[in-house]
Protein backbone atom coordinates (compact mmCIF):
# COMPACT_ATOMS: atom_id res chain seq x y z
CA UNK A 1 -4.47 -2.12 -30.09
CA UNK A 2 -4.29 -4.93 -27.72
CA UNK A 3 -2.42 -3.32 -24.96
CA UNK A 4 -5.19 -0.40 -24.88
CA UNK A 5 -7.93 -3.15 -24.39
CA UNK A 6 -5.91 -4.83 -21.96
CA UNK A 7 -3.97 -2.18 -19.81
CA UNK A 8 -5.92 1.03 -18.33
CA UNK A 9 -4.66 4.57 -18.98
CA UNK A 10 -3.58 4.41 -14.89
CA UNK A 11 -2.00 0.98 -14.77
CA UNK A 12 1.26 0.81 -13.08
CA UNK A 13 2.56 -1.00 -15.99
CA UNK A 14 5.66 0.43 -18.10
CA UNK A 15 4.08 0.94 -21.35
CA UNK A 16 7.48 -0.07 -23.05
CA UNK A 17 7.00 -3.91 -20.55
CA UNK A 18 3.31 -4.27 -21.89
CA UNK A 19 4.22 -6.02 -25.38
CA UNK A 20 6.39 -7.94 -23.72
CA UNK A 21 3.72 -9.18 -21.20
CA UNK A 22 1.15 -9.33 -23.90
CA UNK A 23 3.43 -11.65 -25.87
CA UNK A 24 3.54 -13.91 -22.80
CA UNK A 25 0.28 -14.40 -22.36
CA UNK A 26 -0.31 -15.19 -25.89
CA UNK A 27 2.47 -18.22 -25.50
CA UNK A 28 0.43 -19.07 -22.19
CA UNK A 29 -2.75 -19.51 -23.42
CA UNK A 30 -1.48 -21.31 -26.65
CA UNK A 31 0.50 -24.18 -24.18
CA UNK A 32 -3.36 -24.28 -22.21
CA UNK A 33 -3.35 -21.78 -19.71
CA UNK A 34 -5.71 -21.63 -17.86
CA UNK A 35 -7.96 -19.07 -16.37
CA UNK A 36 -8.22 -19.48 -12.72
CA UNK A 37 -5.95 -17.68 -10.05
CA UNK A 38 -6.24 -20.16 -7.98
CA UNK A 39 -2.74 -20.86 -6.57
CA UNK A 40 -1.54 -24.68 -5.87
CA UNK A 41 1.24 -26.57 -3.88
CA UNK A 42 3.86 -28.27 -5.94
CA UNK A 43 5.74 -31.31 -5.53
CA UNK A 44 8.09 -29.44 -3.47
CA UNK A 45 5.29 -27.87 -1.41
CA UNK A 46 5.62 -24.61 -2.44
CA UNK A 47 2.61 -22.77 -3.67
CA UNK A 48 2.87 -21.86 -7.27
CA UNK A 49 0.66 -19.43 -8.96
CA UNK A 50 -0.71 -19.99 -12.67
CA UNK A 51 1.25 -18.43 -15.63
CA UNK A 52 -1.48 -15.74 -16.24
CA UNK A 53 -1.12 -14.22 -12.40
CA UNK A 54 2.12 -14.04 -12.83
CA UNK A 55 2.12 -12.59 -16.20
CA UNK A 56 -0.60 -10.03 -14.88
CA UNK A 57 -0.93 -9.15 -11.20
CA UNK A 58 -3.96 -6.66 -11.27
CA UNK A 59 -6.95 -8.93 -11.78
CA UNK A 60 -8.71 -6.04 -13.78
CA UNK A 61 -5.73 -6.41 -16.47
CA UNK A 62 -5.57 -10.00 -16.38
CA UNK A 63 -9.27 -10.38 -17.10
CA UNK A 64 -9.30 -8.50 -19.61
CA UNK A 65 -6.13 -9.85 -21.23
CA UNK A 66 -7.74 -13.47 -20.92
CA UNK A 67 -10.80 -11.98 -22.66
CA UNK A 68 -8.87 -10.43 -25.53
CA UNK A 69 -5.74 -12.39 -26.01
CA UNK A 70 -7.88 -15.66 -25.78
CA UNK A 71 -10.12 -14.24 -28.90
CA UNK A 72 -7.34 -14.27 -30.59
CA UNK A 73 -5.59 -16.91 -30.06
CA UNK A 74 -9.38 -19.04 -30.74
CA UNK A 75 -10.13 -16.92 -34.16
CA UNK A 76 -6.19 -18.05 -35.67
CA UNK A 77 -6.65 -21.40 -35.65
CA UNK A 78 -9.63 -23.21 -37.74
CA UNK A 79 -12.67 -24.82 -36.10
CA UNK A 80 -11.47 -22.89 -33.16
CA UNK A 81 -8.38 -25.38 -32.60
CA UNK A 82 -6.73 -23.78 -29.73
CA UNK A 83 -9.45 -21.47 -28.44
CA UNK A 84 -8.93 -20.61 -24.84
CA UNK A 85 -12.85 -21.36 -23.11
């Protein structure tokens, strides 16, 4: 049910990659993801992109994955312990 909230009927996406992806962004936002796309420069000084961009390039997907995947992830744990804001 998830990947139909997350991923439109169009999306460039392999259908048989989209559990896969889905399962990454659940481990994402469990370790603190966060939501911006803001990109940053490392130590090195190499720009590095958060784990959600990379996990999904079409903002549309990835907003909708944050939405979803984040209610989730919030409504598992108890007094919301984990909840992604």
């Amino acid at each position: 049910m998830l990947q139909y909230l997350t991923f439109a009927k169009d999306s460039e996406v392999p259908v048989a990659l989209r559990p896969t992806l889905l399962k990454q962004a659940f481990t994402a936002l469990s370790f603190g993801a966060r939501k911006t796309a803001r990109a940053w420069m490392d130590q090195k000084g190499e720009w590095a992109r958060p784990a959600m961009v990379e996990i999904f390039r079409v903002k549309e997907e990835r907003d909708r994955s944050d939405e979803h995947c984040a209610r989730c992830i919030g409504s598992k744990w108890p007094n919301g312990v984990g909840q992604h804001s």
